[in-house]
Protein backbone atom coordinates (compact mmCIF):
# COMPACT_ATOMS: atom_id res chain seq x y z
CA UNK A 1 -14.97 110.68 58.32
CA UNK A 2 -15.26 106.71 57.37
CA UNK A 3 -13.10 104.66 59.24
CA UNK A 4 -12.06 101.13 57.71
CA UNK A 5 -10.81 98.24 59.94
CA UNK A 6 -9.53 95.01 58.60
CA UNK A 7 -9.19 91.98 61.24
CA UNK A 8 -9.13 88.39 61.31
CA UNK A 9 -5.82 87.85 59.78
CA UNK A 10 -2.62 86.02 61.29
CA UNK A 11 -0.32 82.92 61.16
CA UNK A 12 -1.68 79.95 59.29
CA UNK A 13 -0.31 76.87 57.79
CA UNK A 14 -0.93 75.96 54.00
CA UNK A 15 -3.86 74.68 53.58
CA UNK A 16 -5.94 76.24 56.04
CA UNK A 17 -8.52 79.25 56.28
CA UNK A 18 -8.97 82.49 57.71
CA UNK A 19 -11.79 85.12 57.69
CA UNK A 20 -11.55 88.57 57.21
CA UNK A 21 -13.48 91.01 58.39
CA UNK A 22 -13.87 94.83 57.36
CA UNK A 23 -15.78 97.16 59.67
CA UNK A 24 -16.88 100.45 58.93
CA UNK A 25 -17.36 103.70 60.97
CA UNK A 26 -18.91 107.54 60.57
CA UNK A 27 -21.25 106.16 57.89
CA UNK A 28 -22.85 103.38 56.57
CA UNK A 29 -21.10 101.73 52.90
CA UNK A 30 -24.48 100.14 52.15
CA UNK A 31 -24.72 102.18 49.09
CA UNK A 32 -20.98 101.23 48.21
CA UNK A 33 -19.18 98.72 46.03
CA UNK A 34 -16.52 96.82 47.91
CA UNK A 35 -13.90 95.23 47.47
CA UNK A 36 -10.58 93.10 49.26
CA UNK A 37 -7.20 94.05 48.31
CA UNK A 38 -3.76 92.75 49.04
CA UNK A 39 0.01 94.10 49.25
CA UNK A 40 2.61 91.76 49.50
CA UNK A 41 6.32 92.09 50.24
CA UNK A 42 7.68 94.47 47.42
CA UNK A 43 4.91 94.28 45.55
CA UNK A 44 2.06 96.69 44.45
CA UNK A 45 -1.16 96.73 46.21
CA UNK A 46 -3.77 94.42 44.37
CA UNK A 47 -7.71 94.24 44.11
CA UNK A 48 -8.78 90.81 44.92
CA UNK A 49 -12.11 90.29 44.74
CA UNK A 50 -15.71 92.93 44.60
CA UNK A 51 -18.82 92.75 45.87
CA UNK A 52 -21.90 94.82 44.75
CA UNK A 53 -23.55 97.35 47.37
CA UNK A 54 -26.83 95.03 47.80
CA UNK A 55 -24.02 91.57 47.65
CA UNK A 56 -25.90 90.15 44.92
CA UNK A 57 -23.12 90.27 42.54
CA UNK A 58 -19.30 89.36 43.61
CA UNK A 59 -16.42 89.29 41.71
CA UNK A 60 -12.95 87.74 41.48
CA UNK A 61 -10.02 89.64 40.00
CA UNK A 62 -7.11 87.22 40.83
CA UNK A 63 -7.29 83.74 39.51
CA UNK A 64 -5.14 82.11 41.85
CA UNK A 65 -8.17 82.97 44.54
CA UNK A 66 -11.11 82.15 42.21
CA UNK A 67 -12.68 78.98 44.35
CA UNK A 68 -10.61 79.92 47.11
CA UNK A 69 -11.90 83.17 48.49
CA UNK A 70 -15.19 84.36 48.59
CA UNK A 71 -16.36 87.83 49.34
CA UNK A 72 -19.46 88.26 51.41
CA UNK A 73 -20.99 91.34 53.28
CA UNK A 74 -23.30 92.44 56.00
CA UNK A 75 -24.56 95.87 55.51
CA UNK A 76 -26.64 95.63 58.62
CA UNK A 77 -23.41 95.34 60.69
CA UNK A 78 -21.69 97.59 57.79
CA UNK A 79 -19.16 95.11 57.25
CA UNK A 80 -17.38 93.21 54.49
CA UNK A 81 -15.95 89.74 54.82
CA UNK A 82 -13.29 87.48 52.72
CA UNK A 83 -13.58 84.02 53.90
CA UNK A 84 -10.19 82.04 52.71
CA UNK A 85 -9.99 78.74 52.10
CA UNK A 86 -6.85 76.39 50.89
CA UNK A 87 -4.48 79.36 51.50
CA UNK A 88 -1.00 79.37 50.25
CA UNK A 89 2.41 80.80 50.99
CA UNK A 90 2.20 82.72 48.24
CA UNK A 91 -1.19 84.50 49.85
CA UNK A 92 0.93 85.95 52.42
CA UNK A 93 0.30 90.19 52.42
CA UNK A 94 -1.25 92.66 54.07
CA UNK A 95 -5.28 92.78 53.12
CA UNK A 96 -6.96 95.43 52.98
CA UNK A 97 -10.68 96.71 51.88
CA UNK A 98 -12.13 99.46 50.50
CA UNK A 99 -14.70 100.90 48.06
CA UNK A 100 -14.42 100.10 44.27
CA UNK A 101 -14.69 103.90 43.56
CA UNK A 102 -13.30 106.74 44.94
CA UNK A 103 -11.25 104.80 47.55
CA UNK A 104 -11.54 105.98 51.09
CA UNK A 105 -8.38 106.25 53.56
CA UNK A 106 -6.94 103.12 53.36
CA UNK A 107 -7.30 101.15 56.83
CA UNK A 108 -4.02 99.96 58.34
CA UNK A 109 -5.02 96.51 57.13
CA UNK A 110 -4.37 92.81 58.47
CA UNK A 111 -1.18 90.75 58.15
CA UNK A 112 -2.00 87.31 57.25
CA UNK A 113 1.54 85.08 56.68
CA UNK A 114 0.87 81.68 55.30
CA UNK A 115 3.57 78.89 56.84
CA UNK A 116 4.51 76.12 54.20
């Protein structure tokens, strides 16, 4: 059974960064498209940003992160990153990863609150 565990989140001011990371156990996602998602406070769960399975192609889904975020990924350590730059209050959700198709069990994901 895959295992997904976001880290890397917590409390930041506006304005500053954070790095996600998503590791992956009981096999590897090197074949997989990835991607970062985000639920906020009474809102739906929503894809941020995809990466291809070789990271040659990315792609940004939200436009208030495009230039913000970047997705990047290490398939050697089987793990999938979202730096985050210039973040925002409104930012503030639960982030999550998973694949792009046929979704694994979702992780418990990683809080990351945004102070103004």
């Amino acid at each position: 059974q895959v295992r997904l565990v976001e880290s890397g989140g917590g409390l930041v001011q506006a304005g500053g960064s954070l790095r996600l990371s998503c590791a992956a156990s009981g096999r590897s996602l090197s074949m997989d498209s990835m991607g970062w998602f985000r639920q906020a406070p009474g809102k739906a769960r929503e894809l941020l940003a995809g990466i291809s399975a070789n990271g040659a192609s990315t792609y940004y889904y939200v436009d208030s992160v495009k230039g913000r975020f970047a997705i990047s990924r290490d398939n050697a350590k089987n793990t999938v990153y979202l730096q985050m730059n210039s973040l925002k209050p409104e930012d503030t959700a639960v982030y999550y990863c998973n694949k792009l198709q046929l979704a694994l069990t979702w992780g418990q994901g990683t809080q990351v609150t945004v102070s103004s």
